[in-house]
Protein backbone atom coordinates (compact mmCIF):
# COMPACT_ATOMS: atom_id res chain seq x y z
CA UNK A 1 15.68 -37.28 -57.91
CA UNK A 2 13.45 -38.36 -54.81
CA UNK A 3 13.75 -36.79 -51.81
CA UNK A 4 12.16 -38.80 -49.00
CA UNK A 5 13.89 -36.33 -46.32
CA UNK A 6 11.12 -34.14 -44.06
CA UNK A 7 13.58 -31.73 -43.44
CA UNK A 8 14.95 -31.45 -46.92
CA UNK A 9 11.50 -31.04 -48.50
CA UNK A 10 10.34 -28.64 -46.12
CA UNK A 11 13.23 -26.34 -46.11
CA UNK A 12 12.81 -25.60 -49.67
CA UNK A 13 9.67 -23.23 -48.28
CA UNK A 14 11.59 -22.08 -45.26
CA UNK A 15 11.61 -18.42 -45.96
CA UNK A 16 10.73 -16.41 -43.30
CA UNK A 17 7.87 -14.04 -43.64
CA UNK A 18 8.53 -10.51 -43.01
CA UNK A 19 5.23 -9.61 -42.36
CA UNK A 20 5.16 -11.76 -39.56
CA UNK A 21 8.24 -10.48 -37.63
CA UNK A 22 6.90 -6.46 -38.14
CA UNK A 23 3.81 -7.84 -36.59
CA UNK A 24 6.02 -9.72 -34.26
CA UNK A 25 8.06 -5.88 -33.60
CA UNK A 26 4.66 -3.83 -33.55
CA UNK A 27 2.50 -5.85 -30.99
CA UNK A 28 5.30 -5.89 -28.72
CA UNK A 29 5.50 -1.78 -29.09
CA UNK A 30 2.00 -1.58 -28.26
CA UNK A 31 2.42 -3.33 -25.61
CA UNK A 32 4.68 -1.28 -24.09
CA UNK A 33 2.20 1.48 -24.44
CA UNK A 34 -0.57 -0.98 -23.14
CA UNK A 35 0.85 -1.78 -20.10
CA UNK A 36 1.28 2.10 -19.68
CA UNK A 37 -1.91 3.35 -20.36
CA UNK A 38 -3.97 0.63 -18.10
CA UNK A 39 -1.65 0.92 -15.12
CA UNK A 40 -1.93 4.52 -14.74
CA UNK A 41 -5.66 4.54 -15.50
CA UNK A 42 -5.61 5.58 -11.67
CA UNK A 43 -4.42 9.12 -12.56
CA UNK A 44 -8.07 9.68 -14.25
CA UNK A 45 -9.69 9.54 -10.97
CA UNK A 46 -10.30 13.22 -9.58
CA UNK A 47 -9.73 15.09 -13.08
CA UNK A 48 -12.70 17.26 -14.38
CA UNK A 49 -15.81 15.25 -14.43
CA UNK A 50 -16.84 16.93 -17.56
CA UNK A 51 -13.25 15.48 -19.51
CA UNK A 52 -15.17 11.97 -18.78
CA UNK A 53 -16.95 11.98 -22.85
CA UNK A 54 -13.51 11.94 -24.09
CA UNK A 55 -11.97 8.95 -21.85
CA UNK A 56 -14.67 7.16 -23.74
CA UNK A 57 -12.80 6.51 -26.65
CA UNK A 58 -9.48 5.51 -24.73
CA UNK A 59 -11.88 3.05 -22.70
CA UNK A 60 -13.05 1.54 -26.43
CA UNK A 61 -9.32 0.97 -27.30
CA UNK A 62 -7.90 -0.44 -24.37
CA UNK A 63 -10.15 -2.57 -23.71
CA UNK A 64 -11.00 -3.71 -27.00
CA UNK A 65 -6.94 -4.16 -27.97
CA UNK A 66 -7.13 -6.40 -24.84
CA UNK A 67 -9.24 -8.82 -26.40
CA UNK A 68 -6.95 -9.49 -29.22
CA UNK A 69 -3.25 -8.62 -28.83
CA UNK A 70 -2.07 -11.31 -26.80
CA UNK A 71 -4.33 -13.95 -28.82
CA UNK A 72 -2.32 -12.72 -32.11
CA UNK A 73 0.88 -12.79 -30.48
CA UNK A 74 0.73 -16.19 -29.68
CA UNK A 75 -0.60 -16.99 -33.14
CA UNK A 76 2.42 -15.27 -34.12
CA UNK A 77 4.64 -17.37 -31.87
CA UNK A 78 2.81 -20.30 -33.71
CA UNK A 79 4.06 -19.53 -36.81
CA UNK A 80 7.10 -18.81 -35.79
CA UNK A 81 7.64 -21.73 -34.38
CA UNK A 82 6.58 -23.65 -37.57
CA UNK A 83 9.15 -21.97 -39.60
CA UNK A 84 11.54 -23.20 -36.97
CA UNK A 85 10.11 -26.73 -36.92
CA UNK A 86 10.73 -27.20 -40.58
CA UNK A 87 14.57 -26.87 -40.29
CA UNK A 88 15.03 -28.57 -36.86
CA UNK A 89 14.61 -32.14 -34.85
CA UNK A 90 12.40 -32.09 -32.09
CA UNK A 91 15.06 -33.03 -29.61
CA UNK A 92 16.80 -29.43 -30.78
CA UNK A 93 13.63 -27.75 -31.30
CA UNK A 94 12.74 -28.90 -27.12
CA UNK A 95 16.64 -27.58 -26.54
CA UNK A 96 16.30 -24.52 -27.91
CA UNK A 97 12.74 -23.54 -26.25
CA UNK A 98 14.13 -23.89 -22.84
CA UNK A 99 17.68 -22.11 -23.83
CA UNK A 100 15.63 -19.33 -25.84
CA UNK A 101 12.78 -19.35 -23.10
CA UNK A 102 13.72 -21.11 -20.01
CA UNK A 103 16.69 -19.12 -19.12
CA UNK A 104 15.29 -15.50 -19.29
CA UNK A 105 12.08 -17.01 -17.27
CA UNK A 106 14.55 -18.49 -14.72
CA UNK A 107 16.37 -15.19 -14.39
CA UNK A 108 13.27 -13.21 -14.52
CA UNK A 109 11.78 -15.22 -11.69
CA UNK A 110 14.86 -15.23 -8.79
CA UNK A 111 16.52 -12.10 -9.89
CA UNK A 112 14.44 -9.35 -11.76
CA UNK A 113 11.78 -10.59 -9.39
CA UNK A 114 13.44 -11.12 -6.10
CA UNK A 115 12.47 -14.58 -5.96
CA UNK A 116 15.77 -16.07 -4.52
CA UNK A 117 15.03 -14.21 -1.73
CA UNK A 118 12.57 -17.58 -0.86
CA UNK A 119 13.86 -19.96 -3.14
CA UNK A 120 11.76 -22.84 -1.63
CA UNK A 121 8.62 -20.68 -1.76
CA UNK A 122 9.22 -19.42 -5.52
CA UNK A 123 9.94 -23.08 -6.90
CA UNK A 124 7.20 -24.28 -5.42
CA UNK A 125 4.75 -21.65 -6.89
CA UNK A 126 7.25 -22.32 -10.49
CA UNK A 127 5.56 -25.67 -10.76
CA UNK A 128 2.21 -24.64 -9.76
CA UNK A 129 0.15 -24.37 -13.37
CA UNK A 130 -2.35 -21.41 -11.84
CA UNK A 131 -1.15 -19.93 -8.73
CA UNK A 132 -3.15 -16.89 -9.20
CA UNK A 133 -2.03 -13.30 -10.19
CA UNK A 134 -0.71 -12.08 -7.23
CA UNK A 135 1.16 -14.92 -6.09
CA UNK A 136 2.68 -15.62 -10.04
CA UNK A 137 6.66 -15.55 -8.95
CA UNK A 138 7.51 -14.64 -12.82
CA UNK A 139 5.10 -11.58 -13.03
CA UNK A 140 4.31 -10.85 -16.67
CA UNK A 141 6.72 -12.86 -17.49
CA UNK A 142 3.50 -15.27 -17.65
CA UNK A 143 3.75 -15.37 -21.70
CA UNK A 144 6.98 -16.74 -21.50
CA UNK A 145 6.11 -19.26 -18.93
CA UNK A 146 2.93 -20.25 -20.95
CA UNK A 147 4.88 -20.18 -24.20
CA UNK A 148 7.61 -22.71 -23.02
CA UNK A 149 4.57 -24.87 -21.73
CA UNK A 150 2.40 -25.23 -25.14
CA UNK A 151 5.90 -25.59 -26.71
CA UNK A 152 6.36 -28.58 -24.86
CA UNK A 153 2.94 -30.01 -24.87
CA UNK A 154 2.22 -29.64 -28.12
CA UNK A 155 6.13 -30.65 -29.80
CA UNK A 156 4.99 -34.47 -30.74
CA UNK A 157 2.06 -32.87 -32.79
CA UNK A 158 4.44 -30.69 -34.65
CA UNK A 159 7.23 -33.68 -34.78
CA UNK A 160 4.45 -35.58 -36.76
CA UNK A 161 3.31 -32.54 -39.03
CA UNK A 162 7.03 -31.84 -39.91
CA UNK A 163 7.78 -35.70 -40.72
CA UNK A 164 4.56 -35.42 -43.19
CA UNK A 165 3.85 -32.44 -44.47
CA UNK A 166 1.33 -34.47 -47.01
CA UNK A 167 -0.29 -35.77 -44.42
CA UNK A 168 -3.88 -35.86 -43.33
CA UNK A 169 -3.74 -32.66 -40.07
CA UNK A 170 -1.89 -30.53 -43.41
CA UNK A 171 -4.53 -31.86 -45.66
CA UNK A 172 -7.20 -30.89 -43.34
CA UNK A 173 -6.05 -27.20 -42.60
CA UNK A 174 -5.30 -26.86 -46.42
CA UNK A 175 -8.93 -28.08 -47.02
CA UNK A 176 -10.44 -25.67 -44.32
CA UNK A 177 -8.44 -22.84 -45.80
CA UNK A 178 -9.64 -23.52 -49.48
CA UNK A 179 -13.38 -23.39 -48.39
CA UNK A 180 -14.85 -21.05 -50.47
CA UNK A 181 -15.27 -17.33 -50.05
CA UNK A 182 -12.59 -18.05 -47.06
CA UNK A 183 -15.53 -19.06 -44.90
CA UNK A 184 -13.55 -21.95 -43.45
CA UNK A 185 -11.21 -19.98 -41.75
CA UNK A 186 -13.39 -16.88 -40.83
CA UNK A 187 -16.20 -19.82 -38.84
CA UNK A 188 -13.95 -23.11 -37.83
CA UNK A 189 -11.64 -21.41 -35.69
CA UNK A 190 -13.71 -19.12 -33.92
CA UNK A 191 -16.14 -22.01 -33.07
CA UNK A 192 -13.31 -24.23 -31.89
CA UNK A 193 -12.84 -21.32 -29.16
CA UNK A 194 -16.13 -20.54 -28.46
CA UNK A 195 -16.08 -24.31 -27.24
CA UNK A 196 -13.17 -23.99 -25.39
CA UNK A 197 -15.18 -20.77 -23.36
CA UNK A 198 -18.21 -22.32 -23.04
CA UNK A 199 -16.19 -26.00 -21.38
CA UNK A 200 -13.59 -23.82 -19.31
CA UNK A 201 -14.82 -20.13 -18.65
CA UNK A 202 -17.62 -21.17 -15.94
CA UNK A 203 -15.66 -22.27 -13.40
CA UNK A 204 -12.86 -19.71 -12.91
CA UNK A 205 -11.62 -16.03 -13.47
CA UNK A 206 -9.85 -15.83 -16.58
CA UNK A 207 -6.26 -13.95 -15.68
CA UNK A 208 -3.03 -13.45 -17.45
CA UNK A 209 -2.94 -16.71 -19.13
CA UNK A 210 -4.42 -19.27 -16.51
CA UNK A 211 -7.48 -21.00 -15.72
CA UNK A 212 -10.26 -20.82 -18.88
CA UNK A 213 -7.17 -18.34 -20.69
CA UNK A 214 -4.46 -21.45 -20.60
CA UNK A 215 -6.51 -23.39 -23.37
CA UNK A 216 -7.69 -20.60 -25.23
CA UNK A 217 -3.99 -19.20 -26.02
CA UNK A 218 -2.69 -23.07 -26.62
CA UNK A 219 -5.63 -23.01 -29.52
CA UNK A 220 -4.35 -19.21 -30.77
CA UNK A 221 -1.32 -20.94 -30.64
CA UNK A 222 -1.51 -24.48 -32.24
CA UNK A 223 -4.04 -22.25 -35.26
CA UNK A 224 -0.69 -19.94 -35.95
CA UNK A 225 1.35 -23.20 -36.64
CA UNK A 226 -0.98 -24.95 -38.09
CA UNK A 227 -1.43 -22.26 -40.95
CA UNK A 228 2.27 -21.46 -41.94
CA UNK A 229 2.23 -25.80 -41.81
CA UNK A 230 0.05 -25.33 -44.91
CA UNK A 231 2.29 -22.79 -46.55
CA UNK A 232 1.02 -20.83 -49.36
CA UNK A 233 -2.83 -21.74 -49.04
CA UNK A 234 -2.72 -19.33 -45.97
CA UNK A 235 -0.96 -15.95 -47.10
CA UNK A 236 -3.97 -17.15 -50.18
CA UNK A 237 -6.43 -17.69 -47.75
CA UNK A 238 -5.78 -14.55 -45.98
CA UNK A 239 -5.76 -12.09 -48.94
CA UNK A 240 -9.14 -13.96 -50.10
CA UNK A 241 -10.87 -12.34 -47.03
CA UNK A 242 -9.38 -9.57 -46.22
CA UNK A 243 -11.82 -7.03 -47.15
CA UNK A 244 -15.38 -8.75 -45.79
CA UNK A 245 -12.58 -8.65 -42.50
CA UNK A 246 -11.83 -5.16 -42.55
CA UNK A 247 -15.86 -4.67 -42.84
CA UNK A 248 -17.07 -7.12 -40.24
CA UNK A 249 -14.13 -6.66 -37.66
CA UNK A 250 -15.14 -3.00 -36.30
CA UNK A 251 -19.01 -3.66 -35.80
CA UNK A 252 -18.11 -7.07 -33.76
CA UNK A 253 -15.71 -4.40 -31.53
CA UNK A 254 -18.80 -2.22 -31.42
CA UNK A 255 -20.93 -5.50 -30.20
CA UNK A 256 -18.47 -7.01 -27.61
CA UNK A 257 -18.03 -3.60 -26.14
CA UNK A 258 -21.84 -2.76 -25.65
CA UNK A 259 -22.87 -6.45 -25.11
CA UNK A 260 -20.97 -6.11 -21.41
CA UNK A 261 -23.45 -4.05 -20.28
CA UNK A 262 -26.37 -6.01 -21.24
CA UNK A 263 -25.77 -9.13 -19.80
CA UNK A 264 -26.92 -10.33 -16.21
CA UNK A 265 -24.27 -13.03 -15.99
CA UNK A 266 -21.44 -11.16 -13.98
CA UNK A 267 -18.01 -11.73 -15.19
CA UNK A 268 -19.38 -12.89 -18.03
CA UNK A 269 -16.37 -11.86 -20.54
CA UNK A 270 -14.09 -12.82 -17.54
CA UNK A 271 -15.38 -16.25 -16.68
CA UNK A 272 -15.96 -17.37 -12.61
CA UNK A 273 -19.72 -16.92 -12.45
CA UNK A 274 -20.11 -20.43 -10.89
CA UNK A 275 -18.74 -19.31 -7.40
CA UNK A 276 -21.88 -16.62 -7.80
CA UNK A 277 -24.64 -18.89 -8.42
CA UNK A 278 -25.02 -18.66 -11.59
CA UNK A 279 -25.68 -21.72 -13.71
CA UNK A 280 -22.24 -22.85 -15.51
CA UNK A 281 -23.96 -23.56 -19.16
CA UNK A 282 -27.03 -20.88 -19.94
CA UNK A 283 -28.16 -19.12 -23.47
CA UNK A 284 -25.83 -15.78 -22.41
CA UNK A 285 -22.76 -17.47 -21.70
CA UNK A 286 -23.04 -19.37 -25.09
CA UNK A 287 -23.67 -15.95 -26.79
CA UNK A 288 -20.87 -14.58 -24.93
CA UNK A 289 -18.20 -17.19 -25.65
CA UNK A 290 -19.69 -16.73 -29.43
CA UNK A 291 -19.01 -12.47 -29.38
CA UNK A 292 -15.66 -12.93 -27.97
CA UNK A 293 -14.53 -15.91 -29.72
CA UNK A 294 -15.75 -14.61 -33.05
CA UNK A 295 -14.46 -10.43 -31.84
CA UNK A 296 -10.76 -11.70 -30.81
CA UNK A 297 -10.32 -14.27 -33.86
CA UNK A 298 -11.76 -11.36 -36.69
CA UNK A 299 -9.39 -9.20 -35.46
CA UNK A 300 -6.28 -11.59 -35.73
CA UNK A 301 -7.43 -11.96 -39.36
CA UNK A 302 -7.92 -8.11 -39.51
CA UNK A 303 -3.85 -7.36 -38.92
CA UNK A 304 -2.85 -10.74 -40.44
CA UNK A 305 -4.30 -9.91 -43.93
CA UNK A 306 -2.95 -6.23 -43.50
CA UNK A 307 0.51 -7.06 -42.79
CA UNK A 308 0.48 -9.22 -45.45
CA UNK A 309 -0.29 -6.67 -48.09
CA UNK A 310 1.86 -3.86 -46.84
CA UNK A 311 4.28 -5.52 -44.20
CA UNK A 312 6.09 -8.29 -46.05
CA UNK A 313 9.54 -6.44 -47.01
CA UNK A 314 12.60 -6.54 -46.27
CA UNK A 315 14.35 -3.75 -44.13
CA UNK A 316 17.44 -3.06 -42.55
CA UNK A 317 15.41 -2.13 -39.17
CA UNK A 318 13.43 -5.48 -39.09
CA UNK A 319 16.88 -7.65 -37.70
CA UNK A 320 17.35 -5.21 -35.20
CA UNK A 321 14.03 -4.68 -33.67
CA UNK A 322 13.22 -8.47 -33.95
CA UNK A 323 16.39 -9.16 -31.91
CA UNK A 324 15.01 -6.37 -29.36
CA UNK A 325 11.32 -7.68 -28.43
CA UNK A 326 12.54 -10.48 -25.74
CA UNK A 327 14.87 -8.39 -23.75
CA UNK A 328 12.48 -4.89 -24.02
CA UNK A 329 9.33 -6.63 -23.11
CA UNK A 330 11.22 -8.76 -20.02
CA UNK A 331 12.27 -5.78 -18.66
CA UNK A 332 9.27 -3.00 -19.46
CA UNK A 333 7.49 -3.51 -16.57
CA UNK A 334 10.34 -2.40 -14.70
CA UNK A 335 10.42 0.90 -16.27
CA UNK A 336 6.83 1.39 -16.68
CA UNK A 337 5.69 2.12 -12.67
CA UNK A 338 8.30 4.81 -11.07
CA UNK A 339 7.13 7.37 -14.65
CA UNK A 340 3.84 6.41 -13.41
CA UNK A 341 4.17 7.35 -9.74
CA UNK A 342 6.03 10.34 -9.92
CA UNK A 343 4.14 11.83 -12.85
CA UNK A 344 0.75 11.25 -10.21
CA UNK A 345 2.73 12.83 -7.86
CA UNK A 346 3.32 15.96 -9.05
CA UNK A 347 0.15 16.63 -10.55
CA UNK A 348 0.55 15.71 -14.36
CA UNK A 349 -2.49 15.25 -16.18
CA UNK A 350 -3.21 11.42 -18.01
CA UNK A 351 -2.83 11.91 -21.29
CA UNK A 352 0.55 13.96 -21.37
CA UNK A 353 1.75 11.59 -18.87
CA UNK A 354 1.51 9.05 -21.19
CA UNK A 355 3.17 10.40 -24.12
CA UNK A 356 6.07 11.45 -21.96
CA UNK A 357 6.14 8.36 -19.97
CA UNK A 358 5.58 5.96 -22.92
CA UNK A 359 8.51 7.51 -24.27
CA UNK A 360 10.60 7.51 -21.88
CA UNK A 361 10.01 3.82 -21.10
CA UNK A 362 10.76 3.06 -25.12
CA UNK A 363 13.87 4.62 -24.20
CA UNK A 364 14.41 3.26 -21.49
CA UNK A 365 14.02 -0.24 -22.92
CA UNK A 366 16.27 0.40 -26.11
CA UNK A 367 18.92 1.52 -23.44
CA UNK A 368 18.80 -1.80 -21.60
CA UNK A 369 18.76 -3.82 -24.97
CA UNK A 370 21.74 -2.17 -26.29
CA UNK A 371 23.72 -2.67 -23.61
CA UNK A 372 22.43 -6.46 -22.86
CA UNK A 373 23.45 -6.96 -26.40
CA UNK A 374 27.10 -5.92 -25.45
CA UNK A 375 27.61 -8.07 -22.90
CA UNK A 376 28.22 -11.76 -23.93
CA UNK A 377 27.32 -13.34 -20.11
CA UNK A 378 24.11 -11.57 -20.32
CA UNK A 379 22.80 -12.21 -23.78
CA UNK A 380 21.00 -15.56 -22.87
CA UNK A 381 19.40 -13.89 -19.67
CA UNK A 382 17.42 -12.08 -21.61
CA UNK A 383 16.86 -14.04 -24.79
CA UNK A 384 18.89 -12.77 -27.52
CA UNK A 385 20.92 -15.59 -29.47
CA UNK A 386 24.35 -15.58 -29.98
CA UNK A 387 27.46 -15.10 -27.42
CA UNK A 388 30.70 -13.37 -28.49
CA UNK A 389 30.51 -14.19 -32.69
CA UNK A 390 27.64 -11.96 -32.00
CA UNK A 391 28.98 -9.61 -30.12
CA UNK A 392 32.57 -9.27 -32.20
CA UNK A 393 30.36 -7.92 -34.81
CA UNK A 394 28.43 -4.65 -32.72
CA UNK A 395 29.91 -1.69 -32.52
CA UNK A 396 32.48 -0.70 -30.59
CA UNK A 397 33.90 -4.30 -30.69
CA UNK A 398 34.03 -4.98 -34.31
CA UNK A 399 36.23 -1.49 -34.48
CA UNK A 400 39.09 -3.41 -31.74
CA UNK A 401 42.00 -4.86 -33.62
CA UNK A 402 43.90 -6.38 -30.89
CA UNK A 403 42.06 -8.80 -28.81
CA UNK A 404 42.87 -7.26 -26.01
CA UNK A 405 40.80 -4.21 -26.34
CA UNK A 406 37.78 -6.70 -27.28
CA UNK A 407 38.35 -8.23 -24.17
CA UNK A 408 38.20 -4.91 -22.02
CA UNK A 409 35.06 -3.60 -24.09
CA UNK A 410 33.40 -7.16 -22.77
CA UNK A 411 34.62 -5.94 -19.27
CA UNK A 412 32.92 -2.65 -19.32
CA UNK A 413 29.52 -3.53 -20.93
CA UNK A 414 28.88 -6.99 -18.25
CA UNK A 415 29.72 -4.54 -15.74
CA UNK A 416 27.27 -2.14 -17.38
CA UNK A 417 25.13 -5.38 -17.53
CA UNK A 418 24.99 -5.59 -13.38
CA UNK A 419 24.49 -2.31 -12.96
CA UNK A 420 21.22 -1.71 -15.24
CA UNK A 421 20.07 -5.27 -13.60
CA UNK A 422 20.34 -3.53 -9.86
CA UNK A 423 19.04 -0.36 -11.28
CA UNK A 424 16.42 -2.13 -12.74
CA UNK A 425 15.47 -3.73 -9.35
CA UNK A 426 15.90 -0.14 -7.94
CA UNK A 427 12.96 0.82 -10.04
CA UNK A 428 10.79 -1.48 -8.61
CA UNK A 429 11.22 -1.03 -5.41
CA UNK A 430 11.53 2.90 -5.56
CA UNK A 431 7.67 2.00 -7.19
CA UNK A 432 6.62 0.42 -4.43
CA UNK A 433 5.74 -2.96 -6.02
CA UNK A 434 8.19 -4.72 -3.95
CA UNK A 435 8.42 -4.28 -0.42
């Protein structure tokens, strides 16, 4: 029999990947560790000149990992969101974004943030699309905030790929993916950004997701739905080319991170020259936008094709640390700065610092998530689905027989809830970040 039904036909090929949610799990984790690293880079400054050969290496990772992790996250969030798509109406699909991302953005912004200390001033700079790093009232919440936005913008495109999955944008990326020797995939994308630089990067600096940035991460974005939307010709596609990927992907890290030097453009991986002098559209720029464009997108390939091999099994862990990205990385940053200070403080050297500090702020995070978990009011604040079916079923709830105890084990852990949310603003002050 016939089925003429979108959402039928598509759900047949709804299973989720689990090579995508590890990836999901492990980019978030290095994050953590990211954020870490570069924010106590300060610490470096004064230590034994002749230690400065072996910060060389650290220098190559950080800053090359910068060029690519948040690009593959939101190609990750792409395909996510297809595999959501295929079993859901737009109109629930739009609900869901701003339940899923809207609330822990809104909470982020006025509480975790301070912002309804000026609620005029922090609405205002909500709604404004770039209001520059310092004056962002969500902090790094920014991926959220940018997520929700390409979410919205970009629902009617997947509305129509959903209602024909035959049709001629699904034809098109399965053609693209079936060039041979992958070469489709390894040049068309990378060119499509290396457009997107060369329009946007002139006139602005590039910062956590705004100005030339905004486009670029809509485009990492729109490529991650775009490819589960073709279904098995990618996961072909991306075993096809996985090995010229693992050759080429280190020597363009080695090129993008001598090629800054070289250059006479400033800010020329950054974008903004314009407000220099310097002509918007010139031979370097182009061969810059071309480097990076061609680096960042190699290297989403690189982990993609990996993870596929070796990451696409089923474990017990997966659930768990899936359900613990949104609330650990919305609350990181919270945890990361007072290790950081006090370690400087009393002398502690870089490196050790940040194995003891990563850890503790891994800790730290799994703390907060395991008791946001517990407490029903709580869960949507910071993104985790479900209210008290969810919570009936953690421990020590789903030990309760009577009712009432359930009800004074949801007592204790929202009152645990408030008190890690003022601790957590504690932090930040005791940091200094907020005066």
């Amino acid at each position: 029999m016939n089925n003429n039904n979108p959402l039928s036909a598509l759900s047949q090929h709804n299973t989720r990947r689990h090579d995508v949610d590890w990836l999901r799990v492990i980019l978030f984790g290095l994050l953590i560790w990211f954020h870490y690293a570069v924010f106590s880079l300060g610490t470096l400054e004064g230590e034994d000149s002749s230690m400065e050969i072996f910060n060389l290496p650290l220098f190559f990772i950080i800053g090359v990992m910068h060029q690519w992790r948040l690009a593959a996250l939101f190609v990750i969030s792409g395909m996510g969101t297809a595999f959501a798509f295929r079993r859901r109406t737009w109109g629930v699909y739009i609900k869901e974004r701003f339940s899923r991302l809207g609330i822990p953005l809104l909470f982020g912004t006025y509480i975790l943030f301070f912002g309804i200390f000026d609620p005029l001033g922090t609405t205002a700079r909500l709604f404004e699309l770039f209001p520059g790093g310092d004056d962002m009232p969500y902090g790094h919440l920014w991926f959220i905030y940018n997520l929700l936005i390409y979410s919205v913008l970009l629902t009617p495109l997947f509305s129509h790929v959903r209602n024909n999955p035959d049709g001629k944008i699904v034809q098109m990326t399965r053609s693209l993916l079936n060039v041979r020797h992958g070469m489709g995939l390894l040049l068309l994308p990378p060119l499509v950004l290396t457009l997107s630089n060369i329009l946007f990067k002139p006139w602005g600096f590039g910062e956590v997701g705004m100005w030339w940035e905004f486009p670029r991460y809509m485009l990492y974005f729109l490529f991650g739905y775009l490819m589960i939307a073709a279904k098995e010709d990618y996961f072909a596609a991306i075993d096809r080319i996985r090995v010229p990927v693992t050759v080429t992907t280190p020597v363009l890290a080695l090129i993008w991170f001598i090629s800054g030097e070289m250059f006479e453009t400033p800010h020329i991986y950054e974008g903004g020259w314009v407000a220099e002098g310097y002509n918007a559209f010139a031979i370097e720029p182009t061969i810059a936008a071309l480097i990076q464009s061609f680096h960042a997108w190699f290297w989403c390939l690189l982990i993609f094709s990996w993870a596929s091999k070796i990451l696409n099994k089923p474990s017990k862990w997966l659930a768990y640390l899936n359900e613990a990205v949104y609330p650990t990385y919305i609350v990181h940053m919270h945890l990361t700065f007072l290790p950081i200070a006090l370690f400087a403080l009393i002398g502690l050297g870089y490196y050790i610092s940040m194995v003891i500090g990563t850890l503790a702020v891994f800790v730290g995070v799994m703390i907060c998530f395991e008791i946001a978990r517990r407490a029903s009011l709580f869960r949507p604040l910071f993104g985790i689905k479900g209210g008290n079916e969810e919570v009936n079923k953690l421990y020590p709830y789903n030990r309760a027989q009577e009712k009432g105890t359930r009800i004074v084990f949801s007592l204790i852990f929202n009152a645990l809830a408030v008190g890690m949310i003022l601790m957590l603003l504690i932090l930040i002050i005791g940091a200094g970040l907020i005066e």
